[in-house]
PDB file of N, CA and C in Angstrom:
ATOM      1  N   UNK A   1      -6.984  -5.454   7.890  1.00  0.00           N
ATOM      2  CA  UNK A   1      -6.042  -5.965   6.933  1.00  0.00           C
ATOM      3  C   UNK A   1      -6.579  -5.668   5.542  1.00  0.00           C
ATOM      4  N   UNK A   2      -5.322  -5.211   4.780  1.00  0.00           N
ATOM      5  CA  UNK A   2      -5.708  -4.440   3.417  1.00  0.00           C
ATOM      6  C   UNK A   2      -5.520  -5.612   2.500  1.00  0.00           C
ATOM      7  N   UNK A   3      -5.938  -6.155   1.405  1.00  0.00           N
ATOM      8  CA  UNK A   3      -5.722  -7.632   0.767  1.00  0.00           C
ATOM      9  C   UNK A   3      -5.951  -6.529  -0.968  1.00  0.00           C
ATOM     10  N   UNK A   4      -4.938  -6.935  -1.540  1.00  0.00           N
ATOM     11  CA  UNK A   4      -5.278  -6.526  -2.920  1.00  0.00           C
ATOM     12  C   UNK A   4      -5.247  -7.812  -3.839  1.00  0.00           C
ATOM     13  N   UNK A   5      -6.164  -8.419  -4.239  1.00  0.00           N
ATOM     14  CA  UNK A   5      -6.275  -9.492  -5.152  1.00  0.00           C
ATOM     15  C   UNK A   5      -5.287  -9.404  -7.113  1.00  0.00           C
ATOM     16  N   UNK A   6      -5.117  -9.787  -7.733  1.00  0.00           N
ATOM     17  CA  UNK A   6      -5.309  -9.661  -9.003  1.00  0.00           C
ATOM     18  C   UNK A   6      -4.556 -11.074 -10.296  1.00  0.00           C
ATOM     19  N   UNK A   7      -5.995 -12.137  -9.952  1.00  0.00           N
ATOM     20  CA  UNK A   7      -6.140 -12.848 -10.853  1.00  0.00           C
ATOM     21  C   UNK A   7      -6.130 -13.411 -11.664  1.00  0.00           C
ATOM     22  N   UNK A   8      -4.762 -14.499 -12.259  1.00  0.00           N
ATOM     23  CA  UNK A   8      -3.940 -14.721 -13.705  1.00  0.00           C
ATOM     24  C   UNK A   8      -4.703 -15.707 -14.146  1.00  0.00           C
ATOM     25  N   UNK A   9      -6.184 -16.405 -13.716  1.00  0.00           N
ATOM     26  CA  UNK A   9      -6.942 -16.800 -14.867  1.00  0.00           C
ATOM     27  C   UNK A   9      -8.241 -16.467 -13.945  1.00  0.00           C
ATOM     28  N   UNK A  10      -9.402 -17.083 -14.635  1.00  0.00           N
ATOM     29  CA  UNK A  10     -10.672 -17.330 -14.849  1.00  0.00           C
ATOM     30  C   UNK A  10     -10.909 -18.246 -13.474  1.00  0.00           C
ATOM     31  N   UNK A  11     -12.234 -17.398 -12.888  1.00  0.00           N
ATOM     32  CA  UNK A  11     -13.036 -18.494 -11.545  1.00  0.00           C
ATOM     33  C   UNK A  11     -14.130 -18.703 -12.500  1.00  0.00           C
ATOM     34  N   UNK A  12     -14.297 -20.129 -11.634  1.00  0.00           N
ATOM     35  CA  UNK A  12     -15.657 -20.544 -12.928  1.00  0.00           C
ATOM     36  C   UNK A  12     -17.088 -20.299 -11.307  1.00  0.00           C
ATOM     37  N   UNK A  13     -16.257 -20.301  -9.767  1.00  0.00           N
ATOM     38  CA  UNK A  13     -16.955 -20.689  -8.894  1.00  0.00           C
ATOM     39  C   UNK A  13     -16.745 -19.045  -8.330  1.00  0.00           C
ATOM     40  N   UNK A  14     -17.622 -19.103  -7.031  1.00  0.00           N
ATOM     41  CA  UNK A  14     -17.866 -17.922  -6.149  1.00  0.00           C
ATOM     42  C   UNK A  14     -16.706 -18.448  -4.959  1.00  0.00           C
ATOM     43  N   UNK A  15     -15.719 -18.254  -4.715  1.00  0.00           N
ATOM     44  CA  UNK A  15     -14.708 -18.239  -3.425  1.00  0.00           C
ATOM     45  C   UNK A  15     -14.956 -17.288  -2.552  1.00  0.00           C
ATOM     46  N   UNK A  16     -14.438 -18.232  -1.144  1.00  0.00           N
ATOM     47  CA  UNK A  16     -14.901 -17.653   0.088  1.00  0.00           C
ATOM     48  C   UNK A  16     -13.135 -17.746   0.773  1.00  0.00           C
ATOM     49  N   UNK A  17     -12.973 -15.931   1.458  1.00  0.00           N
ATOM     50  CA  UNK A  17     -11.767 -15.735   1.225  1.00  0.00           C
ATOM     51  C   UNK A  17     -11.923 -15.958   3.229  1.00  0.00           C
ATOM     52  N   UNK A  18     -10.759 -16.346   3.267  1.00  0.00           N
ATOM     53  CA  UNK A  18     -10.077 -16.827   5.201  1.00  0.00           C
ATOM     54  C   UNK A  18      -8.690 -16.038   5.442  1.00  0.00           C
ATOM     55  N   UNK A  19      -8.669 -15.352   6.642  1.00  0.00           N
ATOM     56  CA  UNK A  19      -7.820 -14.454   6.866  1.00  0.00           C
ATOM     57  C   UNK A  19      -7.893 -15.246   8.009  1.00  0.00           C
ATOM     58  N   UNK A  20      -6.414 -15.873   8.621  1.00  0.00           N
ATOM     59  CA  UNK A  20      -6.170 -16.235  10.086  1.00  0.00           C
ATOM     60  C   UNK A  20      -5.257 -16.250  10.498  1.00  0.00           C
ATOM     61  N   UNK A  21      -5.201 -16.079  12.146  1.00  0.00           N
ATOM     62  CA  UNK A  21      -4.042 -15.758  12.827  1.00  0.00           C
ATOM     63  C   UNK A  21      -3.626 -16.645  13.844  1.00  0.00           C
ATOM     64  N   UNK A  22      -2.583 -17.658  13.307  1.00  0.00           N
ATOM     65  CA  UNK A  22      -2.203 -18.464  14.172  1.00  0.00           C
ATOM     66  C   UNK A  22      -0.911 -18.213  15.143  1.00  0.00           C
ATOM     67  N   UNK A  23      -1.344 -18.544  16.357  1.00  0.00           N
ATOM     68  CA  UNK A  23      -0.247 -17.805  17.238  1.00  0.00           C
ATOM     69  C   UNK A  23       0.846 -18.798  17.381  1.00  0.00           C
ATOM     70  N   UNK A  24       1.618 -18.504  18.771  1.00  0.00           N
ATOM     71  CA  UNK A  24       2.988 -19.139  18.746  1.00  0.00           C
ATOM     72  C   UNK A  24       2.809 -20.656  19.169  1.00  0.00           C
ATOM     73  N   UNK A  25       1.150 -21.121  19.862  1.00  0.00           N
ATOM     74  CA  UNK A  25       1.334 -22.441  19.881  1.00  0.00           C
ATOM     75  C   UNK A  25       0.915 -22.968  18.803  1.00  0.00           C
ATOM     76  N   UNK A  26       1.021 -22.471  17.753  1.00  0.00           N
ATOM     77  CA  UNK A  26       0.099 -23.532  16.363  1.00  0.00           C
ATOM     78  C   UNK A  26      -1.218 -23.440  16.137  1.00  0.00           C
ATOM     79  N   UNK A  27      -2.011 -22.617  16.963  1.00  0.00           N
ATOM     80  CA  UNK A  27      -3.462 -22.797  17.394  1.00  0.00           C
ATOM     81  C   UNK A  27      -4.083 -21.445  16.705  1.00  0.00           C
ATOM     82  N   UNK A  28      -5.476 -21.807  16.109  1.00  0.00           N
ATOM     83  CA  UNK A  28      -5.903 -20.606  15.309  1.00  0.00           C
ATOM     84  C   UNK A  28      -6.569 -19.485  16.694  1.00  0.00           C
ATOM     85  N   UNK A  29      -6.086 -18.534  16.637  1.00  0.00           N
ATOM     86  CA  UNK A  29      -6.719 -17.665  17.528  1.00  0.00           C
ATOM     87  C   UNK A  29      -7.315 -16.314  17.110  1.00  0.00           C
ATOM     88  N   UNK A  30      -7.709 -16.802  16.004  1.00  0.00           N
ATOM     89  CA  UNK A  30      -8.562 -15.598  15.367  1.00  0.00           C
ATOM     90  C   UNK A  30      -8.737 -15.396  13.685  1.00  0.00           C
ATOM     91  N   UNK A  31      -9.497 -15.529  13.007  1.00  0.00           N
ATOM     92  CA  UNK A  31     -10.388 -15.320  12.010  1.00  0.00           C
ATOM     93  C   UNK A  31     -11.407 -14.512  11.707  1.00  0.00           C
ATOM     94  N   UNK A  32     -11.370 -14.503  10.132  1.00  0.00           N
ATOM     95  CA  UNK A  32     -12.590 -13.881   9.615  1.00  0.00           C
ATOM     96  C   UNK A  32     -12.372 -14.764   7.887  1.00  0.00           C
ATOM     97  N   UNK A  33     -13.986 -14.634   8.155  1.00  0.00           N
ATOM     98  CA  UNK A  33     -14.353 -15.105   6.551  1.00  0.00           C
ATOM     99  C   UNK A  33     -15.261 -14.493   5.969  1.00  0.00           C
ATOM    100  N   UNK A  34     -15.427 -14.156   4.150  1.00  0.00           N
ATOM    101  CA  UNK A  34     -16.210 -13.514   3.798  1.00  0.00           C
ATOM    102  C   UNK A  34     -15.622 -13.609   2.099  1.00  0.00           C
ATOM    103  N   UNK A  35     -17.163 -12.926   1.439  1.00  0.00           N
ATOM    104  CA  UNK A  35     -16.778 -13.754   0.366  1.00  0.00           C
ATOM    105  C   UNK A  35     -16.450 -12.111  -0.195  1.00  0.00           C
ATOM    106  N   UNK A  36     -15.531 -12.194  -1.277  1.00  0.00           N
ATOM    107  CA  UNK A  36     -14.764 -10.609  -1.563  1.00  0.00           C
ATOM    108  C   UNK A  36     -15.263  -9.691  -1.571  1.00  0.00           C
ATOM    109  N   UNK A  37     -14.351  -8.410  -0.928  1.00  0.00           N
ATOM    110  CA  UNK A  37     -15.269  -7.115  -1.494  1.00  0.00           C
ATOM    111  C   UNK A  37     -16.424  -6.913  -0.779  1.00  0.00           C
ATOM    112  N   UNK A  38     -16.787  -7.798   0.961  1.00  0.00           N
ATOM    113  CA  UNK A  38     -17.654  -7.209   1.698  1.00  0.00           C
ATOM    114  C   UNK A  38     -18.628  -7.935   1.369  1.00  0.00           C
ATOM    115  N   UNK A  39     -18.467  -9.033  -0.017  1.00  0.00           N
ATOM    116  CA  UNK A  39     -19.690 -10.169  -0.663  1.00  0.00           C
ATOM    117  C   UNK A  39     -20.460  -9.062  -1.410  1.00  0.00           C
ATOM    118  N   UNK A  40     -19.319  -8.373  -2.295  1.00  0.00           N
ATOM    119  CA  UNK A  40     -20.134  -7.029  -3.264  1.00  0.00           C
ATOM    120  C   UNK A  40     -19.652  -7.787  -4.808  1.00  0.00           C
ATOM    121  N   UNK A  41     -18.218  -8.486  -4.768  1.00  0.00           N
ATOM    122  CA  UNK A  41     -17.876  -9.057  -5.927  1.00  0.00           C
ATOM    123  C   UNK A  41     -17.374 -10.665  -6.112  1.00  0.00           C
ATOM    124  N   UNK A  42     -18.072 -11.489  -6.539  1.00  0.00           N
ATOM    125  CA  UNK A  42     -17.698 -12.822  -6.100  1.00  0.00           C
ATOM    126  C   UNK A  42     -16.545 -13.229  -7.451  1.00  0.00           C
ATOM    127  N   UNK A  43     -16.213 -13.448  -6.500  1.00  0.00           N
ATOM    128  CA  UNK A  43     -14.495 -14.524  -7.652  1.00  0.00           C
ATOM    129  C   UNK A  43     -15.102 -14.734  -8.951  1.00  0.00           C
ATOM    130  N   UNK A  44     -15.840 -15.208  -9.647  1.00  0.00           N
ATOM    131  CA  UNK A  44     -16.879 -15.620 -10.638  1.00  0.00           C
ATOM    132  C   UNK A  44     -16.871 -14.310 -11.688  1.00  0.00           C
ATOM    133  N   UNK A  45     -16.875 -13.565 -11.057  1.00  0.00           N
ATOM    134  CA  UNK A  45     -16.838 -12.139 -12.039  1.00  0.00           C
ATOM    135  C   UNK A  45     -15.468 -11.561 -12.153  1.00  0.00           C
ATOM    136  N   UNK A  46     -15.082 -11.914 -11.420  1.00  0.00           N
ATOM    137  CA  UNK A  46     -13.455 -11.804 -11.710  1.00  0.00           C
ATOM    138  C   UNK A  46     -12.973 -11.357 -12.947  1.00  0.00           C
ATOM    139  N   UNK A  47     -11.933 -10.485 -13.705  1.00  0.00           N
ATOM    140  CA  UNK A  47     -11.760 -10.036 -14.766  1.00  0.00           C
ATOM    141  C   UNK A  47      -9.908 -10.466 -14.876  1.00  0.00           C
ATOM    142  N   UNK A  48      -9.144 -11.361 -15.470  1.00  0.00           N
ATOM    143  CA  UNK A  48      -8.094 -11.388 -15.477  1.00  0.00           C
ATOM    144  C   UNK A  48      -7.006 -10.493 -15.597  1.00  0.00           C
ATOM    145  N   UNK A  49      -6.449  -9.975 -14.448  1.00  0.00           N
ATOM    146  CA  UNK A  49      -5.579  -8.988 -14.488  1.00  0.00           C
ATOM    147  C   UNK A  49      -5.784  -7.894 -13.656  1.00  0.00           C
ATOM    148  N   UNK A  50      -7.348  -7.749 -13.419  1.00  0.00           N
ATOM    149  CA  UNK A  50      -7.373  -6.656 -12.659  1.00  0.00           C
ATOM    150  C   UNK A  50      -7.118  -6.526 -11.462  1.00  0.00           C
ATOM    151  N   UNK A  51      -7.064  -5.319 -10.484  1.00  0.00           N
ATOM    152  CA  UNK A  51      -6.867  -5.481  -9.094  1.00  0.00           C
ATOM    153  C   UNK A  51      -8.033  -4.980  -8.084  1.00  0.00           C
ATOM    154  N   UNK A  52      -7.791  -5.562  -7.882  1.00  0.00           N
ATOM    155  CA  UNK A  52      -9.310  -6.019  -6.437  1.00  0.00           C
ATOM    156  C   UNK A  52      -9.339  -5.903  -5.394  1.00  0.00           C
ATOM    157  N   UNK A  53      -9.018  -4.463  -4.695  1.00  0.00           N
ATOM    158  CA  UNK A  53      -9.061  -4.168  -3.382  1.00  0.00           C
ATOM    159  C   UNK A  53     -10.090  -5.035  -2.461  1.00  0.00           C
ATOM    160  N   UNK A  54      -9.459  -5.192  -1.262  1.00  0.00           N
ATOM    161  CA  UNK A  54     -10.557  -6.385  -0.789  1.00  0.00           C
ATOM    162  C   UNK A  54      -9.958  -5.996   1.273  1.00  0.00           C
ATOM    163  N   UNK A  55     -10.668  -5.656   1.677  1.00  0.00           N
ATOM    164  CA  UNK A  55     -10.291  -5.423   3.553  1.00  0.00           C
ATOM    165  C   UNK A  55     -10.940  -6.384   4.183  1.00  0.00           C
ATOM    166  N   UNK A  56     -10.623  -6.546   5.456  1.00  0.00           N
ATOM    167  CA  UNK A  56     -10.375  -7.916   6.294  1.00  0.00           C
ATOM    168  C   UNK A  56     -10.198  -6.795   7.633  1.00  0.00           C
ATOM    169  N   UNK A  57     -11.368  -7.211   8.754  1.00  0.00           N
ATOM    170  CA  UNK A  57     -11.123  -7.015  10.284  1.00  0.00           C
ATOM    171  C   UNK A  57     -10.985  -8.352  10.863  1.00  0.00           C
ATOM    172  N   UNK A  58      -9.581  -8.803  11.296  1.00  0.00           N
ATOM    173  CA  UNK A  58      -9.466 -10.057  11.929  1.00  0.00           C
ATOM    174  C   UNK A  58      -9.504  -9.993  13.193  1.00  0.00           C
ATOM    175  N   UNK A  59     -10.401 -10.005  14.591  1.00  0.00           N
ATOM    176  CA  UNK A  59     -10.571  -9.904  16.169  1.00  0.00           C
ATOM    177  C   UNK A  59      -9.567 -11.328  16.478  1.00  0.00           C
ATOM    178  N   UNK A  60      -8.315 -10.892  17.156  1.00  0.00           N
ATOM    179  CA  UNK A  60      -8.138 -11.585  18.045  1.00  0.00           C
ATOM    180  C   UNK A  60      -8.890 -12.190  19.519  1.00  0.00           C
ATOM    181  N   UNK A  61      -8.592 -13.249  19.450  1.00  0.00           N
ATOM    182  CA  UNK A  61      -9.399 -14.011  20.990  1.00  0.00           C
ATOM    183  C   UNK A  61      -8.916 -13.438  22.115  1.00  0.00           C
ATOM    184  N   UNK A  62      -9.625 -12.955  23.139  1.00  0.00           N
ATOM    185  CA  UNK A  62      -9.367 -12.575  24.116  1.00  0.00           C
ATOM    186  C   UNK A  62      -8.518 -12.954  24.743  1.00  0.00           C
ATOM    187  N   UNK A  63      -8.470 -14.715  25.129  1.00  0.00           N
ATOM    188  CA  UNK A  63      -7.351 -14.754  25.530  1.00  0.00           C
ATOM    189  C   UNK A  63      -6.375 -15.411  24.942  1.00  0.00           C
ATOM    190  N   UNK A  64      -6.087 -14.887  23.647  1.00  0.00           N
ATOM    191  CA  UNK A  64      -4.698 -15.356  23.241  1.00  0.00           C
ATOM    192  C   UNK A  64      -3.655 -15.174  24.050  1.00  0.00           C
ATOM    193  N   UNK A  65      -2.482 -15.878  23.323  1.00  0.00           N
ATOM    194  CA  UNK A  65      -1.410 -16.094  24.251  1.00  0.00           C
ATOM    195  C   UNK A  65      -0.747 -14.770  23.807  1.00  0.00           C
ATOM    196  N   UNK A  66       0.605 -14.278  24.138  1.00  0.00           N
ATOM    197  CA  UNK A  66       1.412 -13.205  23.707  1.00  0.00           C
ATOM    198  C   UNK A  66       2.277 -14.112  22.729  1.00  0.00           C
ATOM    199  N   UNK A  67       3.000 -13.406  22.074  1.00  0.00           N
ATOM    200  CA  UNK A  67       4.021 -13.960  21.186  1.00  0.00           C
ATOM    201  C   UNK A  67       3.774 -13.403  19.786  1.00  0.00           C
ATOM    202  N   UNK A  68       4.618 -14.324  18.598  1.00  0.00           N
ATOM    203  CA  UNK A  68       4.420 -14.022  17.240  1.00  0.00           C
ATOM    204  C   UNK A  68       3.083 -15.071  16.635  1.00  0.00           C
ATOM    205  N   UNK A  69       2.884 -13.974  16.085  1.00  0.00           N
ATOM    206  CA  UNK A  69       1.575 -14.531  14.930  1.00  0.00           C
ATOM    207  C   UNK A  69       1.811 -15.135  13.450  1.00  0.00           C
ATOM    208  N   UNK A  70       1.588 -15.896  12.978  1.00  0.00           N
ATOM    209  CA  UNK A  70       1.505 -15.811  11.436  1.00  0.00           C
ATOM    210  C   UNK A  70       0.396 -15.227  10.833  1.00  0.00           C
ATOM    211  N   UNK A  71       0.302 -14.784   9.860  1.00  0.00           N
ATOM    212  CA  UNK A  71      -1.204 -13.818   9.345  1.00  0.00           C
ATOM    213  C   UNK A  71      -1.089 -14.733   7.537  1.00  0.00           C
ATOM    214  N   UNK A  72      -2.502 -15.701   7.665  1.00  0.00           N
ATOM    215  CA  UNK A  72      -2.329 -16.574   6.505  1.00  0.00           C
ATOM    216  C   UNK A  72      -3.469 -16.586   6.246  1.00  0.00           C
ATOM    217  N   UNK A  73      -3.734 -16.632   4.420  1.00  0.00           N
ATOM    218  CA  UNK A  73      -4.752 -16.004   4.101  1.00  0.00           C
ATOM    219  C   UNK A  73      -4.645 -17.182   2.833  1.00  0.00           C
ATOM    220  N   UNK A  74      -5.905 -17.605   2.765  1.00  0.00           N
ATOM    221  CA  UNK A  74      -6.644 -18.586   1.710  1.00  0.00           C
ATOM    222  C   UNK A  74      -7.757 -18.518   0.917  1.00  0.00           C
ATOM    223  N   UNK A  75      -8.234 -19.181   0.005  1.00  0.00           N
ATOM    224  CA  UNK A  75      -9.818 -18.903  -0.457  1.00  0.00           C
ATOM    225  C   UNK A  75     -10.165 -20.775  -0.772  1.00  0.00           C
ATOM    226  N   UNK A  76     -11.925 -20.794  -0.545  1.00  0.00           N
ATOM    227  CA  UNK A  76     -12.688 -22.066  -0.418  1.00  0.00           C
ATOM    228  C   UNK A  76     -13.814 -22.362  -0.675  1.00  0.00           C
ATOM    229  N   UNK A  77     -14.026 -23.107  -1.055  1.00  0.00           N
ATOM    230  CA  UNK A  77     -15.493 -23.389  -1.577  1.00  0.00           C
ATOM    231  C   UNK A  77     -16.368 -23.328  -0.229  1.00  0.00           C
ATOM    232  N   UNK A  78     -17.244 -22.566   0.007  1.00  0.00           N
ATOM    233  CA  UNK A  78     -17.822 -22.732   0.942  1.00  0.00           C
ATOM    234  C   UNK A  78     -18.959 -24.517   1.280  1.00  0.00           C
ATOM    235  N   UNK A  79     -19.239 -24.350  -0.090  1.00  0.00           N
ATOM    236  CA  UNK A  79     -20.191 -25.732   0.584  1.00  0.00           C
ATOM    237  C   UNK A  79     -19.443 -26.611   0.874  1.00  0.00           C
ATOM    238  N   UNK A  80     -17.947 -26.752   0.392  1.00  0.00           N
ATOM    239  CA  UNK A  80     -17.340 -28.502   0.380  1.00  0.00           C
ATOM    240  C   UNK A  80     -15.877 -28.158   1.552  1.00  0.00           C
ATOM    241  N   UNK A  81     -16.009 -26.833   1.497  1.00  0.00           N
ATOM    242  CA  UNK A  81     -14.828 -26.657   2.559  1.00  0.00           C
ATOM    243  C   UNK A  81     -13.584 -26.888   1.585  1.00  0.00           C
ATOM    244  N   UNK A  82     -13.320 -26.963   0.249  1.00  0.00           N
ATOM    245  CA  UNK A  82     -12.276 -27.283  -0.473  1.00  0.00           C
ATOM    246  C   UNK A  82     -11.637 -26.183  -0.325  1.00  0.00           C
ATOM    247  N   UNK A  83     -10.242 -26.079  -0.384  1.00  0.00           N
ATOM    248  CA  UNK A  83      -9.626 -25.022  -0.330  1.00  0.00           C
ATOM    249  C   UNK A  83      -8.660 -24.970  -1.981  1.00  0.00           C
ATOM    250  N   UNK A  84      -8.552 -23.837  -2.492  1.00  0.00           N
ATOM    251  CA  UNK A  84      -7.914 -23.208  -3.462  1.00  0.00           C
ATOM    252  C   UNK A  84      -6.315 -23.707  -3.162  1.00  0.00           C
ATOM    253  N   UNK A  85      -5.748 -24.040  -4.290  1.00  0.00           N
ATOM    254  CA  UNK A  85      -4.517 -24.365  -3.888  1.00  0.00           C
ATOM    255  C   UNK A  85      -3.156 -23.106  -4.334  1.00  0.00           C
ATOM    256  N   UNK A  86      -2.484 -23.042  -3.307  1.00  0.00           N
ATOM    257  CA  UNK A  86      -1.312 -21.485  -3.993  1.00  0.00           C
ATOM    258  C   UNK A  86      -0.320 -22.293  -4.714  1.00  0.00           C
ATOM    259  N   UNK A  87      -0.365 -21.760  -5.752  1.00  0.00           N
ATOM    260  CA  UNK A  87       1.307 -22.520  -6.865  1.00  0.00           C
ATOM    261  C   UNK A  87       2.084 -21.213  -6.677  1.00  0.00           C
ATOM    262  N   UNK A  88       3.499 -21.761  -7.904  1.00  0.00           N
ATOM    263  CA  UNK A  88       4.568 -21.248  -7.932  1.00  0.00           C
ATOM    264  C   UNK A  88       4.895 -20.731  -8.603  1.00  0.00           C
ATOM    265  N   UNK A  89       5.444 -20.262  -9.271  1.00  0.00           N
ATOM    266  CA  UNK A  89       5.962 -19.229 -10.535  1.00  0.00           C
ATOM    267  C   UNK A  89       5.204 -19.648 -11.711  1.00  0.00           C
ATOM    268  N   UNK A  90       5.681 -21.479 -11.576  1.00  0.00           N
ATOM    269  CA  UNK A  90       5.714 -22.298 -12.698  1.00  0.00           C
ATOM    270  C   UNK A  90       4.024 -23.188 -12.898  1.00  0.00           C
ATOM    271  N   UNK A  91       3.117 -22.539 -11.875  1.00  0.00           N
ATOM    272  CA  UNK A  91       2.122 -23.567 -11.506  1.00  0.00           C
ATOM    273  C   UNK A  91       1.982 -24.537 -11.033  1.00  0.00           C
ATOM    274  N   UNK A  92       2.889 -25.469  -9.959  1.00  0.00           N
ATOM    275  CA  UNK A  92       2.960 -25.769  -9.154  1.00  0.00           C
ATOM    276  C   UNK A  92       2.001 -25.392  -7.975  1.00  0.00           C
ATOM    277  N   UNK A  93       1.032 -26.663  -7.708  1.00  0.00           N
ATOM    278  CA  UNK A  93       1.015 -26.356  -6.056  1.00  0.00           C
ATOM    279  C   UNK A  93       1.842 -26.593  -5.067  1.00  0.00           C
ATOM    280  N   UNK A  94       2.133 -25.598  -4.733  1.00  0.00           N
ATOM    281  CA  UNK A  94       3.172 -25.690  -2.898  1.00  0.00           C
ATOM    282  C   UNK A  94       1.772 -25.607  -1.760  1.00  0.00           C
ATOM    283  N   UNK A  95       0.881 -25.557  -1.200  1.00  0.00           N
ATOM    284  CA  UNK A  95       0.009 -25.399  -0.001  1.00  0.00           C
ATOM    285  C   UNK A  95      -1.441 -25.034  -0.505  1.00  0.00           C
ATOM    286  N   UNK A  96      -1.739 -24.930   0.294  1.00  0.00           N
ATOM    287  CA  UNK A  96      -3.461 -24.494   0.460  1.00  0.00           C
ATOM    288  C   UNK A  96      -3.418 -23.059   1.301  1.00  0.00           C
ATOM    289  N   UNK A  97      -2.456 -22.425   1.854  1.00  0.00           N
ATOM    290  CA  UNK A  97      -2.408 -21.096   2.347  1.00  0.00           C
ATOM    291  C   UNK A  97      -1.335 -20.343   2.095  1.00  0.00           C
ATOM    292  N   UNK A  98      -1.413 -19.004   2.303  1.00  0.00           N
ATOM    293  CA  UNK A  98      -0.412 -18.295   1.666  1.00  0.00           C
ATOM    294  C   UNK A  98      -0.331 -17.214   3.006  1.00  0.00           C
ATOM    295  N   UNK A  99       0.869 -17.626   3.493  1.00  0.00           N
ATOM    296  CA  UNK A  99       1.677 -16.914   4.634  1.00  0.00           C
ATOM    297  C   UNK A  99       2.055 -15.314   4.296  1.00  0.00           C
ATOM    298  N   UNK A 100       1.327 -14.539   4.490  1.00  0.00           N
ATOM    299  CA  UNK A 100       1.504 -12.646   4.238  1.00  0.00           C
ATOM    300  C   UNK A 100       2.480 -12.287   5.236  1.00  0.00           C
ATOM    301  N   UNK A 101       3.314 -12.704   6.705  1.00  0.00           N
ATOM    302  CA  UNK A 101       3.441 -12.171   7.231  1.00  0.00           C
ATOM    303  C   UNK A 101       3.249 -12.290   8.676  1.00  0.00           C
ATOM    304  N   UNK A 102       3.938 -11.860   9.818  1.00  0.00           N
ATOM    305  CA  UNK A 102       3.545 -12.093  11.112  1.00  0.00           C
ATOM    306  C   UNK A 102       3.748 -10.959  11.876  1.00  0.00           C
ATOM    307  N   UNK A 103       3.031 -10.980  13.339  1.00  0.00           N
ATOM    308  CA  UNK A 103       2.613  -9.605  14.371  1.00  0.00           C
ATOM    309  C   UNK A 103       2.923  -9.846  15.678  1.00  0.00           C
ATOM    310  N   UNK A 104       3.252  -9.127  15.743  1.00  0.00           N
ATOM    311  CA  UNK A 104       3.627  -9.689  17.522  1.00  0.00           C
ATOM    312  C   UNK A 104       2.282  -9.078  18.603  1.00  0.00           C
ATOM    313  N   UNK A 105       1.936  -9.796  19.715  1.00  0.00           N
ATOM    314  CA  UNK A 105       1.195  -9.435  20.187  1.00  0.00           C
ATOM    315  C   UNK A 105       1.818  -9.963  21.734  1.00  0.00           C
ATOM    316  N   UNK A 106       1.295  -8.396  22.875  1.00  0.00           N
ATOM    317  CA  UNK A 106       2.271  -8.508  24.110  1.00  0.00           C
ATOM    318  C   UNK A 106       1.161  -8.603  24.724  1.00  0.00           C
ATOM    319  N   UNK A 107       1.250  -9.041  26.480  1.00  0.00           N
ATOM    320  CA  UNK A 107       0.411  -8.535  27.225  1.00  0.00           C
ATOM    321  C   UNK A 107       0.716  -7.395  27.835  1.00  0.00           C
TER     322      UNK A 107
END
C-alpha cells in the first residue's frame, strides 16, 4: 500500500503510522505499524505542504475469513497509544481513523 502524506500544519511529536484491515466480521485481521518513510522521516520534521511518499506491506492472517475488507489508516503516539484525530474541511474532529477504501478477499 502506497500512502502519500502532505501536512496542513506543524508535528511538534514523532507519529507512529497504522495501516489495518478489518474484515467482514469487524475483527482486525491484519496490520502493520511503523513510523514514516520506513522510520527514515519522523512527523516532527515534517515541512507544511509537502508530500511524503510513505509504503505500507499489510500481511493478511492466514486464516482470515473471505469477504470485504475495510483498509483504515491512522497515526499515534507510540508511548501513550493516543491516536491523532481526522477532522473536516472545517477542523472538526469526525474519528480517530481514516477509511481509504476496501478489498475483497476470496477463498
Amino acid at each position: 500500500m502506497y500512502l502519500v502524506w502532505q501536512p496542513v500544519g506543524a508535528f511538534d511529536k514523532d507519529y507512529t503510522v497504522t495501516v489495518q484491515l478489518i474484515g467482514p466480521d469487524g475483527a482486525l485481521h491484519g496490520q502493520a505499524d511503523a513510523y514514516p518513510v520506513q522510520g527514515t522521516y519522523p512527523t516532527s520534521q515534517w515541512q507544511v505542504g509537502e508530500r511524503i511518499p510513505d509504503g505500507y506491506q499489510v500481511r493478511l492472517e492466514d486464516d482470515a475469513p473471505p469477504g470485504t475488507y475495510q483498509v483504515q489508516v491512522g497515526m499515534y503516539l507510540l508511548a501513550t497509544l493516543e491516536r491523532l484525530p481526522v477532522v473536516d474541511a472545517t477542523g472538526a474532529p469526525v474519528d480517530n481513523r481514516y477509511i481509504l477504501g476496501t478489498l475483497e478477499v476470496g477463498r
